[in-house]
PDB file of N, CA and C in Angstrom:
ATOM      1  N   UNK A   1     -21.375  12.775 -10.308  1.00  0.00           N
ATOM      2  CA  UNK A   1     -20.886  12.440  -9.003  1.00  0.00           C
ATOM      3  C   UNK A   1     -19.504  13.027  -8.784  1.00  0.00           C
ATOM      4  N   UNK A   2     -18.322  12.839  -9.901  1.00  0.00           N
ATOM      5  CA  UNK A   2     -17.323  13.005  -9.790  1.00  0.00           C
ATOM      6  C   UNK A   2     -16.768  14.764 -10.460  1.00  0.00           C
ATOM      7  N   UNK A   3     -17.810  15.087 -11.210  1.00  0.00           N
ATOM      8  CA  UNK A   3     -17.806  16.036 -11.763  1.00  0.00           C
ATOM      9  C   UNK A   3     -16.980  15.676 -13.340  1.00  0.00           C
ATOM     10  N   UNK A   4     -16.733  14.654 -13.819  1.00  0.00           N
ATOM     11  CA  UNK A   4     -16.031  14.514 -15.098  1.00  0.00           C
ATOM     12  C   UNK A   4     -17.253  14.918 -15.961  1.00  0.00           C
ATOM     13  N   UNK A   5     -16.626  14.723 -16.814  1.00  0.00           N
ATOM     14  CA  UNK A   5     -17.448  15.139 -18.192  1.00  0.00           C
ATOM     15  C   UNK A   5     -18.091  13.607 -18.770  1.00  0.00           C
ATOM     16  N   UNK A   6     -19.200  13.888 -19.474  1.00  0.00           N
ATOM     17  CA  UNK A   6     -19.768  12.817 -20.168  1.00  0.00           C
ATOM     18  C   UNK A   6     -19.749  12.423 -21.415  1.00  0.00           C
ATOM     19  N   UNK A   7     -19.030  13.577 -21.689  1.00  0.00           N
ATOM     20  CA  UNK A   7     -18.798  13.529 -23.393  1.00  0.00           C
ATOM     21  C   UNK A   7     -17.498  14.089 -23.701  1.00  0.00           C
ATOM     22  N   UNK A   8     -16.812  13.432 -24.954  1.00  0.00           N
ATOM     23  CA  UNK A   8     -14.987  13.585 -25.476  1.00  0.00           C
ATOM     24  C   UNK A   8     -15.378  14.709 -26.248  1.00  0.00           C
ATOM     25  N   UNK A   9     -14.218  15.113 -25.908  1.00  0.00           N
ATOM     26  CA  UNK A   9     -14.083  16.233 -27.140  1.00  0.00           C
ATOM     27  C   UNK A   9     -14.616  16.410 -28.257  1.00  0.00           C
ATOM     28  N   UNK A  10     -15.155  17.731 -28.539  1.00  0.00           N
ATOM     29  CA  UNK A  10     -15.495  18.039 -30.069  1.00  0.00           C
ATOM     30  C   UNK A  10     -14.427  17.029 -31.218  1.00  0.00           C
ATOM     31  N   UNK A  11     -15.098  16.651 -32.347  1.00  0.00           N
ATOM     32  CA  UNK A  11     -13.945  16.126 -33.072  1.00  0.00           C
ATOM     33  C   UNK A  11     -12.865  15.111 -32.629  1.00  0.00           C
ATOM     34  N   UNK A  12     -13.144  14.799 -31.614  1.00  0.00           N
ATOM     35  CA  UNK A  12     -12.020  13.250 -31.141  1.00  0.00           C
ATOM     36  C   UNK A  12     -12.818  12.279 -31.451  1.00  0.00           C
ATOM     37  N   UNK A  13     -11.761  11.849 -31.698  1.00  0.00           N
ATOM     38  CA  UNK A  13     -11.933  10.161 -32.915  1.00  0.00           C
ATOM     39  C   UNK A  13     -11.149   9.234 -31.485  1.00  0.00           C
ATOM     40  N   UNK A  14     -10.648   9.578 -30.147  1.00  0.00           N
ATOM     41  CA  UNK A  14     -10.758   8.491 -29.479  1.00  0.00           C
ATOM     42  C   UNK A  14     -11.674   7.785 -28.793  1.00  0.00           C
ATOM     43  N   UNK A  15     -11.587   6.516 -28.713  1.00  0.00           N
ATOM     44  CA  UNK A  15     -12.784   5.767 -27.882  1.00  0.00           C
ATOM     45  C   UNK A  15     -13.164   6.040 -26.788  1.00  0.00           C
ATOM     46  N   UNK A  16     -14.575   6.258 -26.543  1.00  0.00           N
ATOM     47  CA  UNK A  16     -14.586   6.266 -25.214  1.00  0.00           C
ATOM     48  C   UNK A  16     -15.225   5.325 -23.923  1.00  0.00           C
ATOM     49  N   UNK A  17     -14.375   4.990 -22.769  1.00  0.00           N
ATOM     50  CA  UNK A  17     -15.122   3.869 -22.121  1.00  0.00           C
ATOM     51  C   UNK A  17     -15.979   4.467 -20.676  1.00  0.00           C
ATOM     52  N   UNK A  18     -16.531   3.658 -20.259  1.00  0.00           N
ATOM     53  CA  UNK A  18     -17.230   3.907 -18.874  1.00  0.00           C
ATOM     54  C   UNK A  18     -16.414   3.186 -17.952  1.00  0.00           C
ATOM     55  N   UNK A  19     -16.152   3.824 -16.674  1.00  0.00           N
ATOM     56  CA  UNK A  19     -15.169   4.053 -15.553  1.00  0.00           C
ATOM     57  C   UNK A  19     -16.382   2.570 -14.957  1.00  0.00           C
ATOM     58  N   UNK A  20     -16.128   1.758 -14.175  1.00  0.00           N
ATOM     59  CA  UNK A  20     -16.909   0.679 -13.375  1.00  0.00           C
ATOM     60  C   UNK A  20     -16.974   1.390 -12.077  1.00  0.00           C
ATOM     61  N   UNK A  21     -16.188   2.808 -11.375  1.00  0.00           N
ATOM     62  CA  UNK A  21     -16.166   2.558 -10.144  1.00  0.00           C
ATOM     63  C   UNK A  21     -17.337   3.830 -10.199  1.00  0.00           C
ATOM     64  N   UNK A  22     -16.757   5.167 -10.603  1.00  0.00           N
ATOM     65  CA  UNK A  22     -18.260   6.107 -10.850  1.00  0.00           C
ATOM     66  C   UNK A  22     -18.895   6.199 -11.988  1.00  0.00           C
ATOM     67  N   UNK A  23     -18.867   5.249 -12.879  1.00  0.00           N
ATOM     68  CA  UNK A  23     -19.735   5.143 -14.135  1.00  0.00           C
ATOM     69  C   UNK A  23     -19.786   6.138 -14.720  1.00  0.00           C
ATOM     70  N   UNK A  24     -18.929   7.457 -14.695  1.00  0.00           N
ATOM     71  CA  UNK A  24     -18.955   8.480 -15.572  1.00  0.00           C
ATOM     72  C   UNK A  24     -18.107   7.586 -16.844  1.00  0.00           C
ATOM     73  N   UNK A  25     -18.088   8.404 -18.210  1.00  0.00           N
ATOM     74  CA  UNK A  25     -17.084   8.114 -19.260  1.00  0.00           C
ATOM     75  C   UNK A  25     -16.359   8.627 -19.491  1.00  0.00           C
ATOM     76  N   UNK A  26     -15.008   8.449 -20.222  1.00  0.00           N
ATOM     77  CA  UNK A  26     -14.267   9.512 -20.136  1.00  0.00           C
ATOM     78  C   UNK A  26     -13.144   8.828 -21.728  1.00  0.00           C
ATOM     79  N   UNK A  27     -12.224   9.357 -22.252  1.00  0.00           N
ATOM     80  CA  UNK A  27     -11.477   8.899 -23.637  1.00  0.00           C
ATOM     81  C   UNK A  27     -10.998   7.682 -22.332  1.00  0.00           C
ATOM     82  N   UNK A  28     -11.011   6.906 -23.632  1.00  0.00           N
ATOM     83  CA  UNK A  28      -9.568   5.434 -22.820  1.00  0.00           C
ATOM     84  C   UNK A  28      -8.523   5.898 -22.713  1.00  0.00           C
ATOM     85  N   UNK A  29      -7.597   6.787 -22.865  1.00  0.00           N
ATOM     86  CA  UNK A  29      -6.569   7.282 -22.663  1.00  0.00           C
ATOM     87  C   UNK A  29      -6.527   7.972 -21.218  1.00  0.00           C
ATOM     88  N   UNK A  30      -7.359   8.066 -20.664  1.00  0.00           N
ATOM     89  CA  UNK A  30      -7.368   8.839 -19.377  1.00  0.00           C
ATOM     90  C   UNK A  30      -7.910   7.173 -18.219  1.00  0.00           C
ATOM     91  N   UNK A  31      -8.009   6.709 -18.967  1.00  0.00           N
ATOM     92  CA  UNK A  31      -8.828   5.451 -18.012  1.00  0.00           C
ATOM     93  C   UNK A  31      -7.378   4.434 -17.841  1.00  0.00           C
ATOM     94  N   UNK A  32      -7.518   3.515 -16.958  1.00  0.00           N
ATOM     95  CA  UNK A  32      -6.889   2.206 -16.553  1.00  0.00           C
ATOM     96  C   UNK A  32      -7.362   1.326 -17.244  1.00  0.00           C
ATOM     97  N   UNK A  33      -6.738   0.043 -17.913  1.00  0.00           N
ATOM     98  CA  UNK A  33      -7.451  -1.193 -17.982  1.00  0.00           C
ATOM     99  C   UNK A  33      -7.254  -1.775 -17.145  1.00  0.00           C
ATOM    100  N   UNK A  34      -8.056  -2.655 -16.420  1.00  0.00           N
ATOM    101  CA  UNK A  34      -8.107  -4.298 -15.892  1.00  0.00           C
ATOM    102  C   UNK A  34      -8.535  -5.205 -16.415  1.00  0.00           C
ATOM    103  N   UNK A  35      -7.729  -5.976 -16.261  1.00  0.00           N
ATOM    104  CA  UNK A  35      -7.657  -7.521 -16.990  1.00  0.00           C
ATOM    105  C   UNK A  35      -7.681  -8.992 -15.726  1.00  0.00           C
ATOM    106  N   UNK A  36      -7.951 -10.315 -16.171  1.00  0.00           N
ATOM    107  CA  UNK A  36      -7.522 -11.435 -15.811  1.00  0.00           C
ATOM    108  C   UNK A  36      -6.720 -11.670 -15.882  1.00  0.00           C
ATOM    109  N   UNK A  37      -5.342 -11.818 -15.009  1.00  0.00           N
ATOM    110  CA  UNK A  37      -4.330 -12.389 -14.597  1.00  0.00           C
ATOM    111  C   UNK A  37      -4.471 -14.277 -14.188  1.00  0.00           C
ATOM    112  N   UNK A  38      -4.647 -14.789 -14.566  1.00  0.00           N
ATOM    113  CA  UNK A  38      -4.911 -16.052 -13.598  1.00  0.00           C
ATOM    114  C   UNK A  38      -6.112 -15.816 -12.910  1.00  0.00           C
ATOM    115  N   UNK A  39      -6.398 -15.792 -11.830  1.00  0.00           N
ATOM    116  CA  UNK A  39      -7.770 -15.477 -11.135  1.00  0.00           C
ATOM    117  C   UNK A  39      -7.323 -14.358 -10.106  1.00  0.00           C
ATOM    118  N   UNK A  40      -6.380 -13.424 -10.774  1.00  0.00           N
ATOM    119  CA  UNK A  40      -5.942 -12.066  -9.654  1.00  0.00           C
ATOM    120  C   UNK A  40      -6.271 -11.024 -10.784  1.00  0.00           C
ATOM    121  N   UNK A  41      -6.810  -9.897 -10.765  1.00  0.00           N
ATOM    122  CA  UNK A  41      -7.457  -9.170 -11.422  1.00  0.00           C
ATOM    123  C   UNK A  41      -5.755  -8.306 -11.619  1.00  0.00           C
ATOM    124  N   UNK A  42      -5.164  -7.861 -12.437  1.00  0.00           N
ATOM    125  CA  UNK A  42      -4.039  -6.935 -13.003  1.00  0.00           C
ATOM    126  C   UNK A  42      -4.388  -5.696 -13.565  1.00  0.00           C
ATOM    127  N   UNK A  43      -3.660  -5.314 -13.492  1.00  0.00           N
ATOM    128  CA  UNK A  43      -3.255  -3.516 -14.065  1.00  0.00           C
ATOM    129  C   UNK A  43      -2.749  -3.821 -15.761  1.00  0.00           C
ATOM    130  N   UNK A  44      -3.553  -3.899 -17.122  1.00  0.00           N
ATOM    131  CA  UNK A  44      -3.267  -3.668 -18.287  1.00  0.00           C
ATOM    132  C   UNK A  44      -2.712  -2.385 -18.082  1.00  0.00           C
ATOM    133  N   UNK A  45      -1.344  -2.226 -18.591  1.00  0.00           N
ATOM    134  CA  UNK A  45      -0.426  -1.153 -18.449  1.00  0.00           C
ATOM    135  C   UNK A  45      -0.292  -0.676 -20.034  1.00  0.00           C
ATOM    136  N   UNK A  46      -0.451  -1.178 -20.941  1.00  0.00           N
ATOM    137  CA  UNK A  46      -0.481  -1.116 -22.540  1.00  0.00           C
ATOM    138  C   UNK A  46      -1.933  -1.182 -22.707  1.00  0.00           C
ATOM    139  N   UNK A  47      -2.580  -1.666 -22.193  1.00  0.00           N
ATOM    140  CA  UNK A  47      -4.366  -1.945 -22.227  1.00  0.00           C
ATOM    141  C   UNK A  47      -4.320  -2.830 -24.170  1.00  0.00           C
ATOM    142  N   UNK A  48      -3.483  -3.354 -24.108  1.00  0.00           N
ATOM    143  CA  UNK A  48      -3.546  -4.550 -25.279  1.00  0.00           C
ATOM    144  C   UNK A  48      -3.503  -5.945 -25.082  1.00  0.00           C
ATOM    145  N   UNK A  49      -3.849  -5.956 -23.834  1.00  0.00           N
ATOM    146  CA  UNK A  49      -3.861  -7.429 -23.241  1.00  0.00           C
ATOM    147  C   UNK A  49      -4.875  -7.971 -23.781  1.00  0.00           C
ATOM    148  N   UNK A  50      -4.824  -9.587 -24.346  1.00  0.00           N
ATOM    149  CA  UNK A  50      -6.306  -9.808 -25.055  1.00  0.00           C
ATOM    150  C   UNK A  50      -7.395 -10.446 -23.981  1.00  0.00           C
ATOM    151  N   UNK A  51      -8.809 -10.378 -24.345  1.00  0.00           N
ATOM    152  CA  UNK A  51      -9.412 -10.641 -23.429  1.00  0.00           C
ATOM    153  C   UNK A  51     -10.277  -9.993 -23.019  1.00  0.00           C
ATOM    154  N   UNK A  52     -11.371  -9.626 -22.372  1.00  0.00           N
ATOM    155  CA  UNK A  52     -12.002  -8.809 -21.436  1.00  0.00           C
ATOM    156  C   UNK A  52     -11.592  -8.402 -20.429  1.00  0.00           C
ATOM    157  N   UNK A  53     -11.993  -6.937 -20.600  1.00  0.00           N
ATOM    158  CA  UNK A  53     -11.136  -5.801 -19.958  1.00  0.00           C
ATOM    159  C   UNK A  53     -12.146  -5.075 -18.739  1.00  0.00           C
ATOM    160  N   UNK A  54     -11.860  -4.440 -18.089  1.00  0.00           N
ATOM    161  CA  UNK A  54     -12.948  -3.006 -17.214  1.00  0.00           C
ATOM    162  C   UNK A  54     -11.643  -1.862 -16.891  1.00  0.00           C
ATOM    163  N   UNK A  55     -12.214  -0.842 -17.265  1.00  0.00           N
ATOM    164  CA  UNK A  55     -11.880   0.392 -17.641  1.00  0.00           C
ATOM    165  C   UNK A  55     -12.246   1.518 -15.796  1.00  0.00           C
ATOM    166  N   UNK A  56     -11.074   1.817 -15.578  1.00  0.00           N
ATOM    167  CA  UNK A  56     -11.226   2.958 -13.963  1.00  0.00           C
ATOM    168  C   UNK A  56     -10.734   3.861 -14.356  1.00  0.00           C
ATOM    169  N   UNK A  57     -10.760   5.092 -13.243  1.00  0.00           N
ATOM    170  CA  UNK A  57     -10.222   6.116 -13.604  1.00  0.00           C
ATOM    171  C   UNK A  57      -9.161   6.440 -12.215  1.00  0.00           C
ATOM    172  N   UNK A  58      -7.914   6.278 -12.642  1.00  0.00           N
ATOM    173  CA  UNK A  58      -6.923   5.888 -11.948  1.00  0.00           C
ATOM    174  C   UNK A  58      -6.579   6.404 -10.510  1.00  0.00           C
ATOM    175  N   UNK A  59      -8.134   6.985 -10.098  1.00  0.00           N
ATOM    176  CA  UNK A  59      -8.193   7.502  -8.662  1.00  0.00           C
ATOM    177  C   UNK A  59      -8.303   6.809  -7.370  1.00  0.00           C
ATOM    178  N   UNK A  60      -8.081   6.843  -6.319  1.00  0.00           N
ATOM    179  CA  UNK A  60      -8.694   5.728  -5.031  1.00  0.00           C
ATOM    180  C   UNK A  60     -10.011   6.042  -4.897  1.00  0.00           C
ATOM    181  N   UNK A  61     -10.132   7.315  -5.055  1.00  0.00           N
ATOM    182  CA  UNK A  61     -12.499   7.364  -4.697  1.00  0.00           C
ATOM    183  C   UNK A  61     -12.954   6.076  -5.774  1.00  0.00           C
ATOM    184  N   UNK A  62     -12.777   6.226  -7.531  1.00  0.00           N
ATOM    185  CA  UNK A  62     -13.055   5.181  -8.173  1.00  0.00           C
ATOM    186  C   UNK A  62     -12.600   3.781  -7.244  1.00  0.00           C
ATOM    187  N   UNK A  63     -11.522   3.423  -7.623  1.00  0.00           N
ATOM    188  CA  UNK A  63     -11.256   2.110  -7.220  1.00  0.00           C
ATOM    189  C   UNK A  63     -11.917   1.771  -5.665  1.00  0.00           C
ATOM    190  N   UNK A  64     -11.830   2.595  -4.680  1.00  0.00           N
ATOM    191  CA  UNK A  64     -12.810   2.340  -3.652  1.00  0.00           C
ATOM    192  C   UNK A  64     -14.314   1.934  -4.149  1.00  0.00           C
ATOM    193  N   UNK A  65     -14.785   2.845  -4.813  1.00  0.00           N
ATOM    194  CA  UNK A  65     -16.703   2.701  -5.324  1.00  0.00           C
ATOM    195  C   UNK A  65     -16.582   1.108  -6.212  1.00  0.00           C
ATOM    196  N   UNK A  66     -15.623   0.931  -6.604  1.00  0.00           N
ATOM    197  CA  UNK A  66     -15.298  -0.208  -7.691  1.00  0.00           C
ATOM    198  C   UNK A  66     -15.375  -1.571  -6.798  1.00  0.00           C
ATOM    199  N   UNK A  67     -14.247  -1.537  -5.598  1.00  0.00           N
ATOM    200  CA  UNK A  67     -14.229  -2.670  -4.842  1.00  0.00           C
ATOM    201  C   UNK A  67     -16.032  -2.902  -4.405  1.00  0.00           C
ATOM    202  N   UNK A  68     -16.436  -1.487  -3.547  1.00  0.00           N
ATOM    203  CA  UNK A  68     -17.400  -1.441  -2.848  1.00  0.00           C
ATOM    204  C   UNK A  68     -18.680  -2.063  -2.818  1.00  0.00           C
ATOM    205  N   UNK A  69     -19.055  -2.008  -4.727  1.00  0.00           N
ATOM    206  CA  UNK A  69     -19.894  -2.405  -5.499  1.00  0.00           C
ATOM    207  C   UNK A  69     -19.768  -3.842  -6.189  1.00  0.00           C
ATOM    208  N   UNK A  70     -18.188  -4.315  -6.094  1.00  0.00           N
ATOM    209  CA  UNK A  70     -17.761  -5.733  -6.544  1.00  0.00           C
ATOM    210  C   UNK A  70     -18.013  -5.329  -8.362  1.00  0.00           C
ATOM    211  N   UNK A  71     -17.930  -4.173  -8.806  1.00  0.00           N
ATOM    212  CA  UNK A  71     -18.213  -3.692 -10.027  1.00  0.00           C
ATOM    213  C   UNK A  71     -16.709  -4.473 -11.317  1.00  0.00           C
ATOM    214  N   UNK A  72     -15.519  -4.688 -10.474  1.00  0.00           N
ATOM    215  CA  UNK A  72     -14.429  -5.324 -11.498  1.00  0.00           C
ATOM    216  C   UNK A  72     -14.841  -6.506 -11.780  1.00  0.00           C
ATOM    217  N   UNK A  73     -15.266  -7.372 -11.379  1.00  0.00           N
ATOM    218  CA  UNK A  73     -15.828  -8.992 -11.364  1.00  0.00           C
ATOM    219  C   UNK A  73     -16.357  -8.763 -11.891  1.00  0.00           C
ATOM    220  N   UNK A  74     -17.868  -8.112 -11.370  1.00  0.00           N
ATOM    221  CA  UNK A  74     -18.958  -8.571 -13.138  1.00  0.00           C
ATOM    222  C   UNK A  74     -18.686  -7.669 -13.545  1.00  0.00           C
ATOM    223  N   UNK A  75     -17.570  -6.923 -14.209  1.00  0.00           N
ATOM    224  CA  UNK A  75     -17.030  -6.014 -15.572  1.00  0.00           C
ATOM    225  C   UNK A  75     -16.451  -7.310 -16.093  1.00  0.00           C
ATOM    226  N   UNK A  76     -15.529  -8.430 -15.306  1.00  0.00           N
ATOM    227  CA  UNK A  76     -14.790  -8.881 -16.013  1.00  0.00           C
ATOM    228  C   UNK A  76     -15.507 -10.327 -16.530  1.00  0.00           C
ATOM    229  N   UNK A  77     -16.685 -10.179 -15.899  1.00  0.00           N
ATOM    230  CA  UNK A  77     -17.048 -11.666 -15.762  1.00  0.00           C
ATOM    231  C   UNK A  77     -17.047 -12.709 -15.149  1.00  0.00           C
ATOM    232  N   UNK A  78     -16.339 -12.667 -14.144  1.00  0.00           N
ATOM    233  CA  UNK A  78     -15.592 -13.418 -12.726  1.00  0.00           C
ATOM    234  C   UNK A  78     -15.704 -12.970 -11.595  1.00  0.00           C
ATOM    235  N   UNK A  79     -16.512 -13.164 -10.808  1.00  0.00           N
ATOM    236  CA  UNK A  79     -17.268 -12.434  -9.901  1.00  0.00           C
ATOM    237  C   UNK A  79     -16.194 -13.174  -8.629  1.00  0.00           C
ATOM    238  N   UNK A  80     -15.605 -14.380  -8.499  1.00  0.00           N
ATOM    239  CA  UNK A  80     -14.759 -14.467  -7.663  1.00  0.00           C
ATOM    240  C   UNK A  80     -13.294 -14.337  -8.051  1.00  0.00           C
ATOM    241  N   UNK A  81     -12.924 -13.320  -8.515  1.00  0.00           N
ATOM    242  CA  UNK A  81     -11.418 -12.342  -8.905  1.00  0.00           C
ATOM    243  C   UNK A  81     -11.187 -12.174  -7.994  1.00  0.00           C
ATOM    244  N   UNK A  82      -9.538 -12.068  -7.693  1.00  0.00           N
ATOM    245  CA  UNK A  82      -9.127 -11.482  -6.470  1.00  0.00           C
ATOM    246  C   UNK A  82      -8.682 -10.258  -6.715  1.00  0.00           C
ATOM    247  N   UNK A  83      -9.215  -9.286  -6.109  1.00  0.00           N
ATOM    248  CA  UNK A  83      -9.201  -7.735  -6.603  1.00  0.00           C
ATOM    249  C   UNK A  83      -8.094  -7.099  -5.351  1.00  0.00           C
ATOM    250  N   UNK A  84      -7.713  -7.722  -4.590  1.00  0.00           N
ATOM    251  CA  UNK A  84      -6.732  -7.118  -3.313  1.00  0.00           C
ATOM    252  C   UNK A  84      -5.595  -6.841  -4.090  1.00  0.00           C
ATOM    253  N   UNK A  85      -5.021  -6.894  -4.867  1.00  0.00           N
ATOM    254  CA  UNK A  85      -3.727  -6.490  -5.345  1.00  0.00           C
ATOM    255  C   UNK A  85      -3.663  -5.369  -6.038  1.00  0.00           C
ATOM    256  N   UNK A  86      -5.296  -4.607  -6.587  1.00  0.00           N
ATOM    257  CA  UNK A  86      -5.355  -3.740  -7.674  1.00  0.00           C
ATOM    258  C   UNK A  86      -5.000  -2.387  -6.833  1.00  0.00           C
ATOM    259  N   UNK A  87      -4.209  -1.757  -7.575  1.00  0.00           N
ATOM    260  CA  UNK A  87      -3.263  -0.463  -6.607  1.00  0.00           C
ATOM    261  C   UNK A  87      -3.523   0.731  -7.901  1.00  0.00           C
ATOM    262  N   UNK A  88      -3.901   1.724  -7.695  1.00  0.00           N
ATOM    263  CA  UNK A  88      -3.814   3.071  -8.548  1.00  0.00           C
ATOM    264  C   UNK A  88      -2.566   3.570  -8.801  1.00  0.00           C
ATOM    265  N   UNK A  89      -2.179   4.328  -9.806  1.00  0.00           N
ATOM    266  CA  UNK A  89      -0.875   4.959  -9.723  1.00  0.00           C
ATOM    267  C   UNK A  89      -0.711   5.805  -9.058  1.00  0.00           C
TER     268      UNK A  89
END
């Protein structure tokens, strides 16, 4: 959809997660975490926050397809999260 790649590098030993908003994958290093804040969905900025996480790719097309689909909630498990605060860099 987005044209990313589906697969990490030859020989990388980093993890890789699936994006919630275009479900491509990509290394976690290129991805966002989101986390539970209280019941306001946050920006993991260290992505070591403990807990269950969902993984974007720090674009507005993602985070648009993400809201669109209500895809951060059931990533996070909390389907009534308040996702209005989540902002891309």
């Amino acid at each position: 959809m987005s044209g990313r790649s589906r697969t990490p590098a030859p020989g990388s030993s980093e993890p890789v997660r699936t994006c919630v908003g275009c479900k491509d994958t990509a290394p976690r290093s290129v991805l966002m975490r989101l986390v539970l804040g209280g019941d306001h969905v946050v920006v993991d900025e260290a992505a070591t926050s403990p807990g269950r996480g969902a993984w974007l790719h720090p674009t507005p097309a993602c985070l648009e397809l993400a809201l669109k689909r209500r895809a951060i909630g059931r990533a996070l498990r909390s389907p009534g999260a308040d996702t209005s605060q989540v902002r891309v860099p």
